[in-house]
PDB file of N, CA and C in Angstrom:
ATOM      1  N   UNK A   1     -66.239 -60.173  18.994  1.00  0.00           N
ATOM      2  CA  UNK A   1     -66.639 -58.987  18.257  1.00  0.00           C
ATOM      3  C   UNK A   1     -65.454 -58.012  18.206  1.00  0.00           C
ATOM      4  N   UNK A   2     -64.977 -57.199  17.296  1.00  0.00           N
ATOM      5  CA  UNK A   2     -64.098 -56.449  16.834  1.00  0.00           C
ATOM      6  C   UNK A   2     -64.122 -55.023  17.493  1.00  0.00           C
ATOM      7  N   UNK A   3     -63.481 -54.749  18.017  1.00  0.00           N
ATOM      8  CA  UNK A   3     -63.710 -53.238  18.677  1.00  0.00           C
ATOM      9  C   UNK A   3     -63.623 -52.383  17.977  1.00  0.00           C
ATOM     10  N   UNK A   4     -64.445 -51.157  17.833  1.00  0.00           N
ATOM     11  CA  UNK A   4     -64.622 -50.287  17.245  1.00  0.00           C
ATOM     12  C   UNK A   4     -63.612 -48.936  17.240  1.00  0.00           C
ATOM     13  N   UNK A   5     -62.707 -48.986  16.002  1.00  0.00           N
ATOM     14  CA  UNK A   5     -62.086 -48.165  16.582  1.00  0.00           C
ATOM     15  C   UNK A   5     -62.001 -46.870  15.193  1.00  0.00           C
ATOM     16  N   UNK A   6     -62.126 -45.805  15.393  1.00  0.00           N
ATOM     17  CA  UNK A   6     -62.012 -44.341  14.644  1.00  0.00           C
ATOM     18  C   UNK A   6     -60.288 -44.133  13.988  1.00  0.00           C
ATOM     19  N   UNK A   7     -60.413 -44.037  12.483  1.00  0.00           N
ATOM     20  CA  UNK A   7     -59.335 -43.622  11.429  1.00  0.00           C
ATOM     21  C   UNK A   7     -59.046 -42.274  11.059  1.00  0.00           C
ATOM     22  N   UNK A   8     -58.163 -41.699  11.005  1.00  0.00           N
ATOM     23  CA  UNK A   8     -58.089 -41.108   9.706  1.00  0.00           C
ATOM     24  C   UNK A   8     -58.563 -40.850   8.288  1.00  0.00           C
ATOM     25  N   UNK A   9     -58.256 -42.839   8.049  1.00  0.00           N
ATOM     26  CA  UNK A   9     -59.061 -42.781   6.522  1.00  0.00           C
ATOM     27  C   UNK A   9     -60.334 -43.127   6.330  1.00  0.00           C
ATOM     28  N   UNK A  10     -61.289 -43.134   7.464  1.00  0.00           N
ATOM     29  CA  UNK A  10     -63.083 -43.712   7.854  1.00  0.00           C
ATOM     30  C   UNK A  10     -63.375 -42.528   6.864  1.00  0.00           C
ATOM     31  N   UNK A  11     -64.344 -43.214   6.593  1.00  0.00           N
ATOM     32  CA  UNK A  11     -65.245 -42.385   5.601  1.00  0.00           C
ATOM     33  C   UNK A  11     -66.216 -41.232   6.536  1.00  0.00           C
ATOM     34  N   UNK A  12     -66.323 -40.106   6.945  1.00  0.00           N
ATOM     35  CA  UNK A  12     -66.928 -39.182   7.817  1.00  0.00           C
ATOM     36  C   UNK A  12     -68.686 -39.333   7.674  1.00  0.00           C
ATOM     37  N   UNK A  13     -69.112 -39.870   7.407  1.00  0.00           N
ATOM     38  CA  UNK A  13     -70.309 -39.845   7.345  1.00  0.00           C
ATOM     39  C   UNK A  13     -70.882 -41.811   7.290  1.00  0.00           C
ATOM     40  N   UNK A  14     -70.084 -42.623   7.335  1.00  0.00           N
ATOM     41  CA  UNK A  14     -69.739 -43.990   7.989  1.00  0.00           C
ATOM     42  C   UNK A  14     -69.660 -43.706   9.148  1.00  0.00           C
ATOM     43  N   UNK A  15     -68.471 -43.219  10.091  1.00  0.00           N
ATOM     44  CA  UNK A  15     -68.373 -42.661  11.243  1.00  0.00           C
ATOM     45  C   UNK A  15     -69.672 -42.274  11.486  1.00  0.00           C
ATOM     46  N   UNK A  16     -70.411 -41.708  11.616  1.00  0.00           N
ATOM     47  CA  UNK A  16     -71.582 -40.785  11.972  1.00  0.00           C
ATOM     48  C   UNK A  16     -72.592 -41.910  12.460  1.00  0.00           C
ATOM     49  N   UNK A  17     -72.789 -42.591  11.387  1.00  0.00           N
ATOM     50  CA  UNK A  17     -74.108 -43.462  11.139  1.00  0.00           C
ATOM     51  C   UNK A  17     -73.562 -44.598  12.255  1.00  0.00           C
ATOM     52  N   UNK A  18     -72.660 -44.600  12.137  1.00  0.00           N
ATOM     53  CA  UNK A  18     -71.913 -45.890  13.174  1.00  0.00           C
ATOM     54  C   UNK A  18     -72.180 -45.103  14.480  1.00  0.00           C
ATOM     55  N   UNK A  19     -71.292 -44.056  15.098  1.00  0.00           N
ATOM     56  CA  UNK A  19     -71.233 -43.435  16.353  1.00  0.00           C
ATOM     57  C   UNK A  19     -72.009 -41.784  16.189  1.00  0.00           C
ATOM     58  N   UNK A  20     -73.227 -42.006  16.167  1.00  0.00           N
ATOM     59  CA  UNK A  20     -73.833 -40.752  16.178  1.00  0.00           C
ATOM     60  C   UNK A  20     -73.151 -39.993  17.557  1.00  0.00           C
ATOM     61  N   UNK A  21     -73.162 -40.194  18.536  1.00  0.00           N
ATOM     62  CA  UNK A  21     -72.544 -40.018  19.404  1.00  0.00           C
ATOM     63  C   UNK A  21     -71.349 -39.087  19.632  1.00  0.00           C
ATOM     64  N   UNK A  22     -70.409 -39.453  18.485  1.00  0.00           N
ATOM     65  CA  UNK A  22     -69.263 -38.124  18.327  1.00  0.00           C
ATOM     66  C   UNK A  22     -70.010 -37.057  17.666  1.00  0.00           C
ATOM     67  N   UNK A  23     -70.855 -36.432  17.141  1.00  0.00           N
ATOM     68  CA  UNK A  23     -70.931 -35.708  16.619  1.00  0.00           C
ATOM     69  C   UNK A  23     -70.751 -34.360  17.563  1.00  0.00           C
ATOM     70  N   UNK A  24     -71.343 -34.225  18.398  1.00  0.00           N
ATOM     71  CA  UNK A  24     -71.066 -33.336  19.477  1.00  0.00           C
ATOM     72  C   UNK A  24     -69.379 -32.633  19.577  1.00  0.00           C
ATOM     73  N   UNK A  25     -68.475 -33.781  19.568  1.00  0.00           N
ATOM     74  CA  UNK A  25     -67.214 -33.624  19.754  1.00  0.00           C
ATOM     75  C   UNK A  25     -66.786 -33.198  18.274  1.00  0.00           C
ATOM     76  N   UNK A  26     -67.287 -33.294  17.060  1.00  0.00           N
ATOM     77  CA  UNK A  26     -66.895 -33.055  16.136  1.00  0.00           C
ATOM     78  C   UNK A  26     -67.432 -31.831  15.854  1.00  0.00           C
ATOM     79  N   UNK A  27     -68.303 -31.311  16.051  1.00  0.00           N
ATOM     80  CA  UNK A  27     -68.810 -29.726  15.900  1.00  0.00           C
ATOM     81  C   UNK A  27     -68.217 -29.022  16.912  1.00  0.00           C
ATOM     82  N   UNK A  28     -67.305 -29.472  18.542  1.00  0.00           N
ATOM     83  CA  UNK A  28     -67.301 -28.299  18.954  1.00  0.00           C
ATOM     84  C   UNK A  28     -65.464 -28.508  18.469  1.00  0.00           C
ATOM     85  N   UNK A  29     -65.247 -29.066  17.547  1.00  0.00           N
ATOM     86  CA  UNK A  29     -63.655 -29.291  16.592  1.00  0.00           C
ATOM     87  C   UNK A  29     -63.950 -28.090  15.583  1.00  0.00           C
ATOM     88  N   UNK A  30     -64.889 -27.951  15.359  1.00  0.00           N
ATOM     89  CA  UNK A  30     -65.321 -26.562  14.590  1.00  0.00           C
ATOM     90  C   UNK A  30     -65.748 -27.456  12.914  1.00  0.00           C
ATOM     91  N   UNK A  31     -66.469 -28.378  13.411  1.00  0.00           N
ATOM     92  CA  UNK A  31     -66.381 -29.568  12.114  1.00  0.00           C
ATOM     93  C   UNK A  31     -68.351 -29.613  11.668  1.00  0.00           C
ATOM     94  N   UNK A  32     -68.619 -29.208  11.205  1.00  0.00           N
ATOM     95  CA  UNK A  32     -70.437 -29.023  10.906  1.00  0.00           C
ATOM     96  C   UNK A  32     -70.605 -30.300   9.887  1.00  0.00           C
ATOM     97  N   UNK A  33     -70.277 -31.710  10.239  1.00  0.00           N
ATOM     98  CA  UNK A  33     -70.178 -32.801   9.316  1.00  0.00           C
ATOM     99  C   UNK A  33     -71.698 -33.269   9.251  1.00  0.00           C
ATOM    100  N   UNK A  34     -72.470 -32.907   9.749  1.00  0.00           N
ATOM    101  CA  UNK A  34     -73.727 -33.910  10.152  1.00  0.00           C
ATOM    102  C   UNK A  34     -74.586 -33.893   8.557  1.00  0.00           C
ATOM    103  N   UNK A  35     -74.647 -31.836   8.599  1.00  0.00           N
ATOM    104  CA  UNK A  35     -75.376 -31.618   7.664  1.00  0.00           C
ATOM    105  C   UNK A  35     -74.415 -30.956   5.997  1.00  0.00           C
ATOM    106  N   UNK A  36     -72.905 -31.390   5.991  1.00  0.00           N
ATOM    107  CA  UNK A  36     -72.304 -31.211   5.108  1.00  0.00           C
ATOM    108  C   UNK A  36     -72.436 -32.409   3.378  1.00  0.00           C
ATOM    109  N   UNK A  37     -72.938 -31.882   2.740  1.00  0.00           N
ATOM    110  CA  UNK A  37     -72.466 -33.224   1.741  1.00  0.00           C
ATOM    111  C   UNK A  37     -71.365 -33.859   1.178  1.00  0.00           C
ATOM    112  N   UNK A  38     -70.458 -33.029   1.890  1.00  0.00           N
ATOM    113  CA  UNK A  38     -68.896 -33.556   1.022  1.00  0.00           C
ATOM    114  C   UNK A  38     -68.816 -35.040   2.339  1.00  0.00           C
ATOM    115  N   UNK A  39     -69.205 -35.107   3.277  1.00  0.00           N
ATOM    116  CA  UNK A  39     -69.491 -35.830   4.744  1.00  0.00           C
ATOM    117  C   UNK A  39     -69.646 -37.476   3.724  1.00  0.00           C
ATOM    118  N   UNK A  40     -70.186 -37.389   2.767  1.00  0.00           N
ATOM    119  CA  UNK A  40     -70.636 -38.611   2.164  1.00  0.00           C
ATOM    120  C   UNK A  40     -69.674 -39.691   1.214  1.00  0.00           C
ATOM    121  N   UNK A  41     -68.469 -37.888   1.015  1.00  0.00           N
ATOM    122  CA  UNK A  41     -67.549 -38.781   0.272  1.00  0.00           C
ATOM    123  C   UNK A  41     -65.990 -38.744   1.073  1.00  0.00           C
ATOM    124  N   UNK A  42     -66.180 -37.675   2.156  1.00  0.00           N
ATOM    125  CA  UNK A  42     -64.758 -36.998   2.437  1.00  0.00           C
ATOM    126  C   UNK A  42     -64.375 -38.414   3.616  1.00  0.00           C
ATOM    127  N   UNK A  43     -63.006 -38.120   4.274  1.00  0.00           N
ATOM    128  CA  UNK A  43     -62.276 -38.814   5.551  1.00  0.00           C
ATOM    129  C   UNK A  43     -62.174 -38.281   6.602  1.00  0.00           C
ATOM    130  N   UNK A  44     -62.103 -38.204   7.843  1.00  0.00           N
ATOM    131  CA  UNK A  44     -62.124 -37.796   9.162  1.00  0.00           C
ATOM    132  C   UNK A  44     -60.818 -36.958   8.881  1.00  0.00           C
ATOM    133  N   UNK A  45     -59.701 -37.274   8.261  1.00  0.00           N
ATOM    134  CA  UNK A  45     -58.742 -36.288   7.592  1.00  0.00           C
ATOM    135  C   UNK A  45     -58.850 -35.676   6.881  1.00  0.00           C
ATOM    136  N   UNK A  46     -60.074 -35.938   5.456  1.00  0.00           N
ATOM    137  CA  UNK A  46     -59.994 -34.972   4.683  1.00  0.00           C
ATOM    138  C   UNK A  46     -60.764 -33.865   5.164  1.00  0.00           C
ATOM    139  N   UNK A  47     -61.673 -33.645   5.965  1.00  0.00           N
ATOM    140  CA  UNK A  47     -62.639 -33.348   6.847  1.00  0.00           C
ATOM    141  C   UNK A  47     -61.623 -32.411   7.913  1.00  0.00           C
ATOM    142  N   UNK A  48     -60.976 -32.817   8.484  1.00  0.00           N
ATOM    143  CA  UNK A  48     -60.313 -31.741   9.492  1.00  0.00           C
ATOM    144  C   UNK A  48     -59.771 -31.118   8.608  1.00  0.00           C
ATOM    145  N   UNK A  49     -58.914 -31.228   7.264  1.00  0.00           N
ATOM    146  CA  UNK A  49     -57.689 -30.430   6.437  1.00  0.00           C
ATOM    147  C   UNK A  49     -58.767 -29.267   5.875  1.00  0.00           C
ATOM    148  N   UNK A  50     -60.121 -30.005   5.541  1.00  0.00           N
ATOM    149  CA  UNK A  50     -60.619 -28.484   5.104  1.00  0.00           C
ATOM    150  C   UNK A  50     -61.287 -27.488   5.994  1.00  0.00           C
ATOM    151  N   UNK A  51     -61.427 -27.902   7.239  1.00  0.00           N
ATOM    152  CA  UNK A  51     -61.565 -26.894   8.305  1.00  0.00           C
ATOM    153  C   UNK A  51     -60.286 -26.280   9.240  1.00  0.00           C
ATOM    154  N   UNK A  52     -58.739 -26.454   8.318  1.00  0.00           N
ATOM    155  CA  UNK A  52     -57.548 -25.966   8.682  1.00  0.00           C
ATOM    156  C   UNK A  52     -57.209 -26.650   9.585  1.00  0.00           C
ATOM    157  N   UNK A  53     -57.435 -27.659  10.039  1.00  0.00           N
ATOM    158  CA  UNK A  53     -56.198 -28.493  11.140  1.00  0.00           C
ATOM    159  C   UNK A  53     -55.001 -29.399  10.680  1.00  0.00           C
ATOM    160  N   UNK A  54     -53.947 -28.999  11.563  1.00  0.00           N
ATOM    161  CA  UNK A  54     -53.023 -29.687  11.451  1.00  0.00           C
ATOM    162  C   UNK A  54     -52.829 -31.185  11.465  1.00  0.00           C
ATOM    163  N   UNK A  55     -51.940 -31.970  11.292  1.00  0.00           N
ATOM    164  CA  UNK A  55     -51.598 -33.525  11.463  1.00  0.00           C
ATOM    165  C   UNK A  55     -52.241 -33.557  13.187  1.00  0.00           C
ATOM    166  N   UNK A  56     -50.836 -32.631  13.572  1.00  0.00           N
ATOM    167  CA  UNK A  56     -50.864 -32.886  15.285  1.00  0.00           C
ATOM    168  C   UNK A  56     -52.187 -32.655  15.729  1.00  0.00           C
ATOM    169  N   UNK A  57     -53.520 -31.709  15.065  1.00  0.00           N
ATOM    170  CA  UNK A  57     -55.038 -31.743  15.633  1.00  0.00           C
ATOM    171  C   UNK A  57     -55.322 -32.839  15.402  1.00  0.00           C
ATOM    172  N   UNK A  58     -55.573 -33.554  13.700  1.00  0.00           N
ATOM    173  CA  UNK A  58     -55.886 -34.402  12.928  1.00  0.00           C
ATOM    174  C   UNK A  58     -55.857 -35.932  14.326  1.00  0.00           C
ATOM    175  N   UNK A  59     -54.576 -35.865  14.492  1.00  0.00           N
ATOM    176  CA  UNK A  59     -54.601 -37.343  15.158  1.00  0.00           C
ATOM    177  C   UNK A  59     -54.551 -37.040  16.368  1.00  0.00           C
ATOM    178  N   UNK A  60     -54.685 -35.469  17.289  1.00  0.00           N
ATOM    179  CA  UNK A  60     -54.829 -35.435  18.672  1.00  0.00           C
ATOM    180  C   UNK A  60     -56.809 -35.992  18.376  1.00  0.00           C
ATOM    181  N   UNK A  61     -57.384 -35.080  17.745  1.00  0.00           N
ATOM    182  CA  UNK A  61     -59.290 -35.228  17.724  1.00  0.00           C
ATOM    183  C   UNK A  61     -59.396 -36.747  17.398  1.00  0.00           C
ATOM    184  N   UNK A  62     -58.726 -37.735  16.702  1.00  0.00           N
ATOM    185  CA  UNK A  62     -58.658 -38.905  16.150  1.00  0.00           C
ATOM    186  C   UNK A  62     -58.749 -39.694  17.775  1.00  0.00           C
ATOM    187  N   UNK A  63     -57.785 -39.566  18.216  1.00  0.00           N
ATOM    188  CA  UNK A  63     -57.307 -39.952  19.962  1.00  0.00           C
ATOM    189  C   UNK A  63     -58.290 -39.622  20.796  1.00  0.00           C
ATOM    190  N   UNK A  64     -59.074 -38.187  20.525  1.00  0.00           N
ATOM    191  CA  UNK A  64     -59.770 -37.884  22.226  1.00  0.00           C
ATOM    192  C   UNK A  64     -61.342 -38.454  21.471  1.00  0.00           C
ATOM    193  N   UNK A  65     -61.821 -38.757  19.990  1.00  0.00           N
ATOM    194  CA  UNK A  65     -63.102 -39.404  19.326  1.00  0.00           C
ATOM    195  C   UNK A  65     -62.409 -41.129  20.141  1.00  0.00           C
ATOM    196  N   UNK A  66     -61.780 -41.584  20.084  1.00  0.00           N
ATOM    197  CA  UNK A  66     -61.900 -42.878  20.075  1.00  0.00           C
ATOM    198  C   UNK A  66     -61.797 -43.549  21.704  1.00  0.00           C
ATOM    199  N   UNK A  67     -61.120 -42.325  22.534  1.00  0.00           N
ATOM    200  CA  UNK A  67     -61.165 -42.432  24.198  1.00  0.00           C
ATOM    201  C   UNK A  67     -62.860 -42.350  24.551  1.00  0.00           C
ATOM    202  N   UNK A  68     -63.361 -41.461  23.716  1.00  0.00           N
ATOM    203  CA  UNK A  68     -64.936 -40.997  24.275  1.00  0.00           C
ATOM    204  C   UNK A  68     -65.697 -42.375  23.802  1.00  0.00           C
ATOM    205  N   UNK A  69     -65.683 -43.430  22.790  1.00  0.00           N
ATOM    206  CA  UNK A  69     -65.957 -44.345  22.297  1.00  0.00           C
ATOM    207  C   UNK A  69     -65.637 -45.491  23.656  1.00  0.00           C
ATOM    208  N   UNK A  70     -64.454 -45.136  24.272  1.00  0.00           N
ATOM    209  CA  UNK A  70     -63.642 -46.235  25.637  1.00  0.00           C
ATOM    210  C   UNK A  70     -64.007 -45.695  26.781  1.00  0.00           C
ATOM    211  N   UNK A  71     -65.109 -44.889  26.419  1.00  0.00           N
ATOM    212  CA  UNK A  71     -65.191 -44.452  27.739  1.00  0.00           C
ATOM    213  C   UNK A  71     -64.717 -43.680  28.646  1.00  0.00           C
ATOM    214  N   UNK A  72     -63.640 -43.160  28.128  1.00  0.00           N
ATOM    215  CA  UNK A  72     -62.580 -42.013  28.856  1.00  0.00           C
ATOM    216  C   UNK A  72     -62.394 -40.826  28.906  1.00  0.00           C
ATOM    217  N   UNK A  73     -62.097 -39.783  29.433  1.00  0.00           N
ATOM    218  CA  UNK A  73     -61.954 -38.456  29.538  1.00  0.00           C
ATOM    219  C   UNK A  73     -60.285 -38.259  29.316  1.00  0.00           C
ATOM    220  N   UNK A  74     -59.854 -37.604  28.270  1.00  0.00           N
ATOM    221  CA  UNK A  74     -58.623 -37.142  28.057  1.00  0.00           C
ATOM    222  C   UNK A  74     -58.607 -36.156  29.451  1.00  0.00           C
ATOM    223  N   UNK A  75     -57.424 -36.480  29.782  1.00  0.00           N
ATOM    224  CA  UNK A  75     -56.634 -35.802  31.057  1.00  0.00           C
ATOM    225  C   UNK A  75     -56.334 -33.923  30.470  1.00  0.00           C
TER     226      UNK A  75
END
């Protein structure tokens, strides 16, 4: 089986339905995706760029969504 792993270019509301689970981590990113409709067409990037984050947020939240998926606590 293929391990599950979180993009950039995932569709944000794919993500969701797959790992309900991040959502928590994605609202306290300042990200309200659950009940957004752009969620249906936007990317986990296009999605952070319109709530103002940078690359360096973009793929730090990308990193600490896919540790919480492994089980891990960013240090």
């Amino acid at each position: 089986m293929k391990k599950f792993k979180v993009t950039k270019d995932m569709n944000m509301q794919a993500l969701l339905m797959r790992r309900p689970e991040l959502a928590g981590m994605l609202l306290s990113s300042g990200m309200g995706c659950m009940g957004c409709p752009m969620a249906q067409m936007e990317t986990v990037e296009d999605g952070c760029r319109a709530h103002g984050m940078s690359e360096k947020q973009i793929d730090k939240l990308v990193e600490k969504l896919n540790q919480r998926i492994e089980g891990k606590k960013k240090k």
